[in-house]
C-alpha atoms as a PDB file:
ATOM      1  CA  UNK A   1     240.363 -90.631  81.038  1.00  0.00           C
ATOM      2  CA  UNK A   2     241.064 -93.351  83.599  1.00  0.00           C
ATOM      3  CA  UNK A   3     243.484 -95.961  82.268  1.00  0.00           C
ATOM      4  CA  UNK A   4     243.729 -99.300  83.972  1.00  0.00           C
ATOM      5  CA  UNK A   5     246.696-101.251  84.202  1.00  0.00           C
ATOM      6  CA  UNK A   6     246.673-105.252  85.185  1.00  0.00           C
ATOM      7  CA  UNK A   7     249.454-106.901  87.220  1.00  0.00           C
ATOM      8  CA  UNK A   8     251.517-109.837  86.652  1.00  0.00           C
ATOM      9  CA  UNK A   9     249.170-112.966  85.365  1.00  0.00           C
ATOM     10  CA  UNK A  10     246.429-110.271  84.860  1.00  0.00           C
ATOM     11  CA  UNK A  11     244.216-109.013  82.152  1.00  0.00           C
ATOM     12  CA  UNK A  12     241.633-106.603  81.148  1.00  0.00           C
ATOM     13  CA  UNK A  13     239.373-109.720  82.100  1.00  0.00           C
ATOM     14  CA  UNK A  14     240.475-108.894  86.068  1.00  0.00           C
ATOM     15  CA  UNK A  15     238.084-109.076  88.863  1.00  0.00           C
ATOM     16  CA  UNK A  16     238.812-105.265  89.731  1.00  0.00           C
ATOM     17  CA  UNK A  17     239.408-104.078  85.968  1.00  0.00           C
ATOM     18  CA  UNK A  18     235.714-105.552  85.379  1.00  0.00           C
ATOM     19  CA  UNK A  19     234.096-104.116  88.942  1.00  0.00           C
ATOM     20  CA  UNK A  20     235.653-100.740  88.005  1.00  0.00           C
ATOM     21  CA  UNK A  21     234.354-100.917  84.063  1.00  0.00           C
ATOM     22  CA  UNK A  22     230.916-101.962  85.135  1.00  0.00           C
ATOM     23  CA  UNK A  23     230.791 -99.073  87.946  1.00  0.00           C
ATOM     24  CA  UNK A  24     231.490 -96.241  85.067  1.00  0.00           C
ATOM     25  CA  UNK A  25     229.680 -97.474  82.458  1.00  0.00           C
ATOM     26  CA  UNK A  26     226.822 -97.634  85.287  1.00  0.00           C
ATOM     27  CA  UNK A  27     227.700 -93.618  86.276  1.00  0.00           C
ATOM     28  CA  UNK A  28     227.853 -92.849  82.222  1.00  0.00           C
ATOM     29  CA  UNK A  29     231.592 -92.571  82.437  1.00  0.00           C
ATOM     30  CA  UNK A  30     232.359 -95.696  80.006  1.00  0.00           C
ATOM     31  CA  UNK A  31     233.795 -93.744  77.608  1.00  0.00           C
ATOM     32  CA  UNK A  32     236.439 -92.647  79.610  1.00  0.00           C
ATOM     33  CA  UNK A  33     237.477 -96.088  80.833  1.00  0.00           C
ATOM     34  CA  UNK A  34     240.045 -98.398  79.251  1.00  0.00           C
ATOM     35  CA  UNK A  35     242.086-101.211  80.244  1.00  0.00           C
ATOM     36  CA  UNK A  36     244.812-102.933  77.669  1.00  0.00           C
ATOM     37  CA  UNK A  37     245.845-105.507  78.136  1.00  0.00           C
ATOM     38  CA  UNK A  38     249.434-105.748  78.454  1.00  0.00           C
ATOM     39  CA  UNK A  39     252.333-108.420  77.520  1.00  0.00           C
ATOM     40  CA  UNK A  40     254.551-109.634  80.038  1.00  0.00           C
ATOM     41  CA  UNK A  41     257.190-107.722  78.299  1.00  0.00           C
ATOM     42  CA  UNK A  42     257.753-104.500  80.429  1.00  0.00           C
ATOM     43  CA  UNK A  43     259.249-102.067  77.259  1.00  0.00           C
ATOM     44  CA  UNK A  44     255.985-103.614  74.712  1.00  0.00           C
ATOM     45  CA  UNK A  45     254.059-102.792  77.720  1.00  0.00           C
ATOM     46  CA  UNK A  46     254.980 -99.309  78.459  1.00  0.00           C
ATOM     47  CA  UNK A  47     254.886 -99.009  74.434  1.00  0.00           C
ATOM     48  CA  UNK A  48     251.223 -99.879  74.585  1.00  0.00           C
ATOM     49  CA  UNK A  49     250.305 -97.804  77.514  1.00  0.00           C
ATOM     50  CA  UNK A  50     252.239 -94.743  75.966  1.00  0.00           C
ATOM     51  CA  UNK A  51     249.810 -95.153  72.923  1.00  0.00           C
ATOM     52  CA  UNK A  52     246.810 -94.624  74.921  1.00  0.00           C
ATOM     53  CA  UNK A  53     247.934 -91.999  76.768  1.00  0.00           C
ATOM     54  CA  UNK A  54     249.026 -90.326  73.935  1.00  0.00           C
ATOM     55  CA  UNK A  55     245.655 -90.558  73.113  1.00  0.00           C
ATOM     56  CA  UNK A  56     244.384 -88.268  75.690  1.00  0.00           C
ATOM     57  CA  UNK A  57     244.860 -84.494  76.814  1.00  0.00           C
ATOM     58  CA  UNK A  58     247.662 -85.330  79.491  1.00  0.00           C
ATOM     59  CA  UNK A  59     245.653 -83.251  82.368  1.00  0.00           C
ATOM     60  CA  UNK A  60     242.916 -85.472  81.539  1.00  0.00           C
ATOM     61  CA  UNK A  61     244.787 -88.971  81.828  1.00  0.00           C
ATOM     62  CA  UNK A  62     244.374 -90.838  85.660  1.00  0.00           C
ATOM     63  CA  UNK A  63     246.579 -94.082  85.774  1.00  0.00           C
ATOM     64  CA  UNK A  64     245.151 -96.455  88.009  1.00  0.00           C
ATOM     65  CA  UNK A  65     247.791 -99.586  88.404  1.00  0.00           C
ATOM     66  CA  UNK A  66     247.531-102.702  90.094  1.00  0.00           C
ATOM     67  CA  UNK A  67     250.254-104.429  91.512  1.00  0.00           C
ATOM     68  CA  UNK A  68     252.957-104.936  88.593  1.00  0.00           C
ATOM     69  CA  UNK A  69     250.436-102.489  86.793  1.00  0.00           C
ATOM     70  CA  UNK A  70     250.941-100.433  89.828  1.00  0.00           C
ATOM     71  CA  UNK A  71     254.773-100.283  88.860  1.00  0.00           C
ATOM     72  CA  UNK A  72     253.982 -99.246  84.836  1.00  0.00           C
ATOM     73  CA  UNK A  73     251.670 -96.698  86.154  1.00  0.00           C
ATOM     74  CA  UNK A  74     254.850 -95.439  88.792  1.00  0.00           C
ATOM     75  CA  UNK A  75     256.966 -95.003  85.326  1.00  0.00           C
ATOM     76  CA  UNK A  76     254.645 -92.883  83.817  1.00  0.00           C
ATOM     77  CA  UNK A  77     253.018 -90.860  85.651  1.00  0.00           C
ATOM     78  CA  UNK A  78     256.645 -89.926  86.876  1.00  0.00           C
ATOM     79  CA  UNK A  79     257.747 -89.643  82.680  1.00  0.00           C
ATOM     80  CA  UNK A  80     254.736 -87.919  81.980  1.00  0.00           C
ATOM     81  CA  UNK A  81     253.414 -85.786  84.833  1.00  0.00           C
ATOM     82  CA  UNK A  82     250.173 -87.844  85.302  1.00  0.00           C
ATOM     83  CA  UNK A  83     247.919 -89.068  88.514  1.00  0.00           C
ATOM     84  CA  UNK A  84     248.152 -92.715  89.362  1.00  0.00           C
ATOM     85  CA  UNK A  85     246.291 -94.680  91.894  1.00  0.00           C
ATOM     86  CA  UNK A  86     248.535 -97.453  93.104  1.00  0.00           C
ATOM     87  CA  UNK A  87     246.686-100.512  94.228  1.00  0.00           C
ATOM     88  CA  UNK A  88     248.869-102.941  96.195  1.00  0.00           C
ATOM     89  CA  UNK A  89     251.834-101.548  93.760  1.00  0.00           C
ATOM     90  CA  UNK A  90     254.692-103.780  93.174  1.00  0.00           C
ATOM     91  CA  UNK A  91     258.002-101.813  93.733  1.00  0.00           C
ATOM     92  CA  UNK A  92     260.772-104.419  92.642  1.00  0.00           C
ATOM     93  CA  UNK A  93     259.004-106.427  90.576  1.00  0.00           C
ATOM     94  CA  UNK A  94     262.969-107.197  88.969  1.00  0.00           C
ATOM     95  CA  UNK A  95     263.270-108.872  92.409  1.00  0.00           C
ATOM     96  CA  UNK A  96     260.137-110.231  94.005  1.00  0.00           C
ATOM     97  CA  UNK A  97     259.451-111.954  90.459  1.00  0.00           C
ATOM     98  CA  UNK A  98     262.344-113.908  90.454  1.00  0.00           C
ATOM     99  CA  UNK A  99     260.723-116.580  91.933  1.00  0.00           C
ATOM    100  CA  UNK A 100     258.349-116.996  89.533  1.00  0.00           C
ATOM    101  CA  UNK A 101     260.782-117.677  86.493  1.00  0.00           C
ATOM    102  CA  UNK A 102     259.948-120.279  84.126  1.00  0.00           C
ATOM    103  CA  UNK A 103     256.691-120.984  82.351  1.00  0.00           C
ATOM    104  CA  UNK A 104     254.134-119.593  83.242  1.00  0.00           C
ATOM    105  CA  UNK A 105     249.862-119.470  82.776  1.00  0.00           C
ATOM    106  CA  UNK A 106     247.871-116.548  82.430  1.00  0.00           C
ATOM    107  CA  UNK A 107     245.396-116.772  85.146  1.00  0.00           C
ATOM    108  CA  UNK A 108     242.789-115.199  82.945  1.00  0.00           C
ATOM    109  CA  UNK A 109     243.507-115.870  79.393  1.00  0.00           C
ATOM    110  CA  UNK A 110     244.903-119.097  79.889  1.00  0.00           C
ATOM    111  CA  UNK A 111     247.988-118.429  77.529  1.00  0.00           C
ATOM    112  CA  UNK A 112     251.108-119.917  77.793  1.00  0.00           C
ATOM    113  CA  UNK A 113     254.909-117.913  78.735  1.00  0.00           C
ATOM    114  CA  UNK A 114     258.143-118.101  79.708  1.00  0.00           C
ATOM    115  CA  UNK A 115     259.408-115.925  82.231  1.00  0.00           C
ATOM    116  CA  UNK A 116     262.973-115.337  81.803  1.00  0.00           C
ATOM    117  CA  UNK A 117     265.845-113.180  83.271  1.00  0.00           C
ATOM    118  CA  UNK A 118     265.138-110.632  80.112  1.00  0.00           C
ATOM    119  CA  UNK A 119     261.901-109.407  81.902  1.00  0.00           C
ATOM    120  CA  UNK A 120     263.685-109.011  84.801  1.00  0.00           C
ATOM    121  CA  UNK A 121     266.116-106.737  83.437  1.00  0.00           C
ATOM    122  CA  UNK A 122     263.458-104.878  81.408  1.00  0.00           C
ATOM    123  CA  UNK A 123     261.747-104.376  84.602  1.00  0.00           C
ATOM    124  CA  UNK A 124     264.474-103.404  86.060  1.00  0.00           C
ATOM    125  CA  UNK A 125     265.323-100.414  84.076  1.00  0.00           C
ATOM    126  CA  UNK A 126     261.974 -98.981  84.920  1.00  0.00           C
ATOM    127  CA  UNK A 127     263.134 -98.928  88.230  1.00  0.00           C
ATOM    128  CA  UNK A 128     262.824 -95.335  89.555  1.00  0.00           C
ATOM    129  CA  UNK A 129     264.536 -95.011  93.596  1.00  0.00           C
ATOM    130  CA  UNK A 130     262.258 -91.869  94.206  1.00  0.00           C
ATOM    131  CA  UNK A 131     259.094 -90.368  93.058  1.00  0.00           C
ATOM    132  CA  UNK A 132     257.180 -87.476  93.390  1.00  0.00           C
ATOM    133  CA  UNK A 133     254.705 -88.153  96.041  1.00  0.00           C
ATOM    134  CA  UNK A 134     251.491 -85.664  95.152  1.00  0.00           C
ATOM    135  CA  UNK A 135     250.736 -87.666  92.346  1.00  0.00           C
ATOM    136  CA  UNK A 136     249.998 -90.794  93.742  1.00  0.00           C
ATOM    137  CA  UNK A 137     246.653 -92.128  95.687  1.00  0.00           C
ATOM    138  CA  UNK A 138     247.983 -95.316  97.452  1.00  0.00           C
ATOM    139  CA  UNK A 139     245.797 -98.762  98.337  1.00  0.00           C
ATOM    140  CA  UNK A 140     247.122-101.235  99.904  1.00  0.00           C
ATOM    141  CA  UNK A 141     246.090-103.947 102.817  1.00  0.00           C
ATOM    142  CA  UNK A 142     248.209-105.031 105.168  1.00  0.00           C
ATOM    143  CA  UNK A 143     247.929-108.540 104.249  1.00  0.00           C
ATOM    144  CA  UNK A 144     248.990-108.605 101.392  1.00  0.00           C
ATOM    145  CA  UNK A 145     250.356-112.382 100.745  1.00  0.00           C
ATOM    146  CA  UNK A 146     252.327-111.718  97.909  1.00  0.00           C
ATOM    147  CA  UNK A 147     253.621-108.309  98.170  1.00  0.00           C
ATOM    148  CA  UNK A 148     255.025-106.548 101.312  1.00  0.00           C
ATOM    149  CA  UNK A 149     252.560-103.455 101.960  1.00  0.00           C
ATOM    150  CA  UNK A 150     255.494-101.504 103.890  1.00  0.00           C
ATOM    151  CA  UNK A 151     257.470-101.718 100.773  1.00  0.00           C
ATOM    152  CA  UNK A 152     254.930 -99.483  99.021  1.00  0.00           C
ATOM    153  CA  UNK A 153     254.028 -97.015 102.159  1.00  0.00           C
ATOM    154  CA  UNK A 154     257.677 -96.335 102.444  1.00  0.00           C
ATOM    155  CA  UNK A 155     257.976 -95.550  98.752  1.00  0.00           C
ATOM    156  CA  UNK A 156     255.152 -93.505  98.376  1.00  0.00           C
ATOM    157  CA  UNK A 157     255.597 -91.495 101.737  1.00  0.00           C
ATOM    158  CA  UNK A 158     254.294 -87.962 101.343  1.00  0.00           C
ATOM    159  CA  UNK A 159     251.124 -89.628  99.056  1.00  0.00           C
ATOM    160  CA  UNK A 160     247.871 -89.381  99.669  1.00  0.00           C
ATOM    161  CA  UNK A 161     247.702 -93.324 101.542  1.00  0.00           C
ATOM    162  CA  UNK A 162     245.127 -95.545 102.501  1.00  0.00           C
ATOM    163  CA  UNK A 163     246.432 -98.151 103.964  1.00  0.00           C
ATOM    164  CA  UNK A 164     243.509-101.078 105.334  1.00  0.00           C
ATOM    165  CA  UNK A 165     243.859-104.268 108.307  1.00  0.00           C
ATOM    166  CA  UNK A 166     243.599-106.927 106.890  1.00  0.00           C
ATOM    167  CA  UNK A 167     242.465-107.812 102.825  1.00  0.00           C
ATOM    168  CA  UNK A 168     244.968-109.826 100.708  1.00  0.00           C
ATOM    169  CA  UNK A 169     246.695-109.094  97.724  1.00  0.00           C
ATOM    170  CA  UNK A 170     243.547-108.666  95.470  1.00  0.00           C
ATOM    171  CA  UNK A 171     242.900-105.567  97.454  1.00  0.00           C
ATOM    172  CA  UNK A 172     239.596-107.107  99.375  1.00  0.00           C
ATOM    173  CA  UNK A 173     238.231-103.774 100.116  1.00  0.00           C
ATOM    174  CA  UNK A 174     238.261-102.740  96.130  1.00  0.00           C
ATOM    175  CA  UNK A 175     234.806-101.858  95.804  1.00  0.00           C
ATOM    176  CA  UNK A 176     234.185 -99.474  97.984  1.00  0.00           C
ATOM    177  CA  UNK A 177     237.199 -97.482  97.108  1.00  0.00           C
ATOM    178  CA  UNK A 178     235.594 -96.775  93.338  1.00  0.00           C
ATOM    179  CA  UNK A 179     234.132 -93.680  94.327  1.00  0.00           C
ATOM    180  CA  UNK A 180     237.217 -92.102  95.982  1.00  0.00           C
ATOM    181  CA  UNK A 181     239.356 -93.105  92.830  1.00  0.00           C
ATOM    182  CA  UNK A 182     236.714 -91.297  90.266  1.00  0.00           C
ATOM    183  CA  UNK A 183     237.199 -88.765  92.539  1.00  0.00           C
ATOM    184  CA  UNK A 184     240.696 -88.608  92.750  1.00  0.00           C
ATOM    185  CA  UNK A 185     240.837 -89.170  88.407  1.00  0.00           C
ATOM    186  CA  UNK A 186     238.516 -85.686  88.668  1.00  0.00           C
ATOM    187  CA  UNK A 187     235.060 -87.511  86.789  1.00  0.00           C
ATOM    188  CA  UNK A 188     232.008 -86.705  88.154  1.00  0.00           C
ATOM    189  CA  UNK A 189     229.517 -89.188  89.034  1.00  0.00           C
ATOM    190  CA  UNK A 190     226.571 -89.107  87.020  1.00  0.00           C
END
């Protein structure tokens, strides 16, 4: 099972979440795709993600996390012994978020928030300072405008990293990275 997790302003409606869906349902792997989507709450969005894992055989479950989804999936798989491929993972999202306090607009659904210092701290205590490194597949592009890529090499060192020139934050190169993270979830392509 390959679980999906959006970032920060992100839903199951994502460019990648919907390139990635499209590309197993394609290899007859749909049924072992899923994407929730996930409040901006960080505890009723580890609740939610917990569900659906709890779902699964545990040696079946691949986490596959993008940017703040990236950091959920970094909780996890660390809580619950899983595989998680980080794309352009956001490691102090308590910090580089800060910024963005306020109200907000889902870029996808369109919905209305407020940001406020709560997330922050519930983000925060997901914090974890080290991890263990042969569970992760890291993505990440070098220019990344919104998130420092050195942040997440440095964090993940010892991981299996592949780190590309260039891109942006969306992780440019995306597509062609779909095979290698079915591969790296163990499902065969049809």
């Amino acid at each position: 099972m390959l679980i999906y997790l959006h970032g920060f302003n992100s839903s199951p409606g994502s460019h990648k979440a919907q390139l990635l869906k499209h590309h197993m349902y394609e290899c007859g792997l749909g049924n072992q795709y899923c994407c929730p989507a996930l409040p901006i709450s960080g505890r009723r969005a580890i609740d939610i993600i917990e569900q659906e894992i709890a779902r699964h055989p545990h040696e079946s479950v691949t986490l596959v996390g993008s940017s703040l989804g990236g950091y959920y999936a970094t909780y996890l798989a660390e809580h619950h012994e899983l595989r998680a491929v980080l794309i352009n993972p956001a490691v102090y999202p308590h910090e580089d978020l800060r910024a963005y306090l306020g109200v907000q607009r889902n870029l996808y659904t369109e919905q209305l928030y407020e940001l406020t210092e709560e997330h922050l701290r519930q983000w925060e205590e997901l914090y974890l300072p080290s991890v263990r490194a042969q569970r992760y597949l890291l993505l990440a592009e070098t220019g990344d405008e919104v998130l420092d890529y050195r942040l997440a090499v440095n964090k993940y060192a010892g991981a299996r990293q592949l780190v590309i020139a260039g891109g942006d934050h969306s992780l440019k190169s995306f597509p062609e990275h779909i095979p290698l993270i079915l591969d790296y979830a163990g499902l065969a392509r049809a």
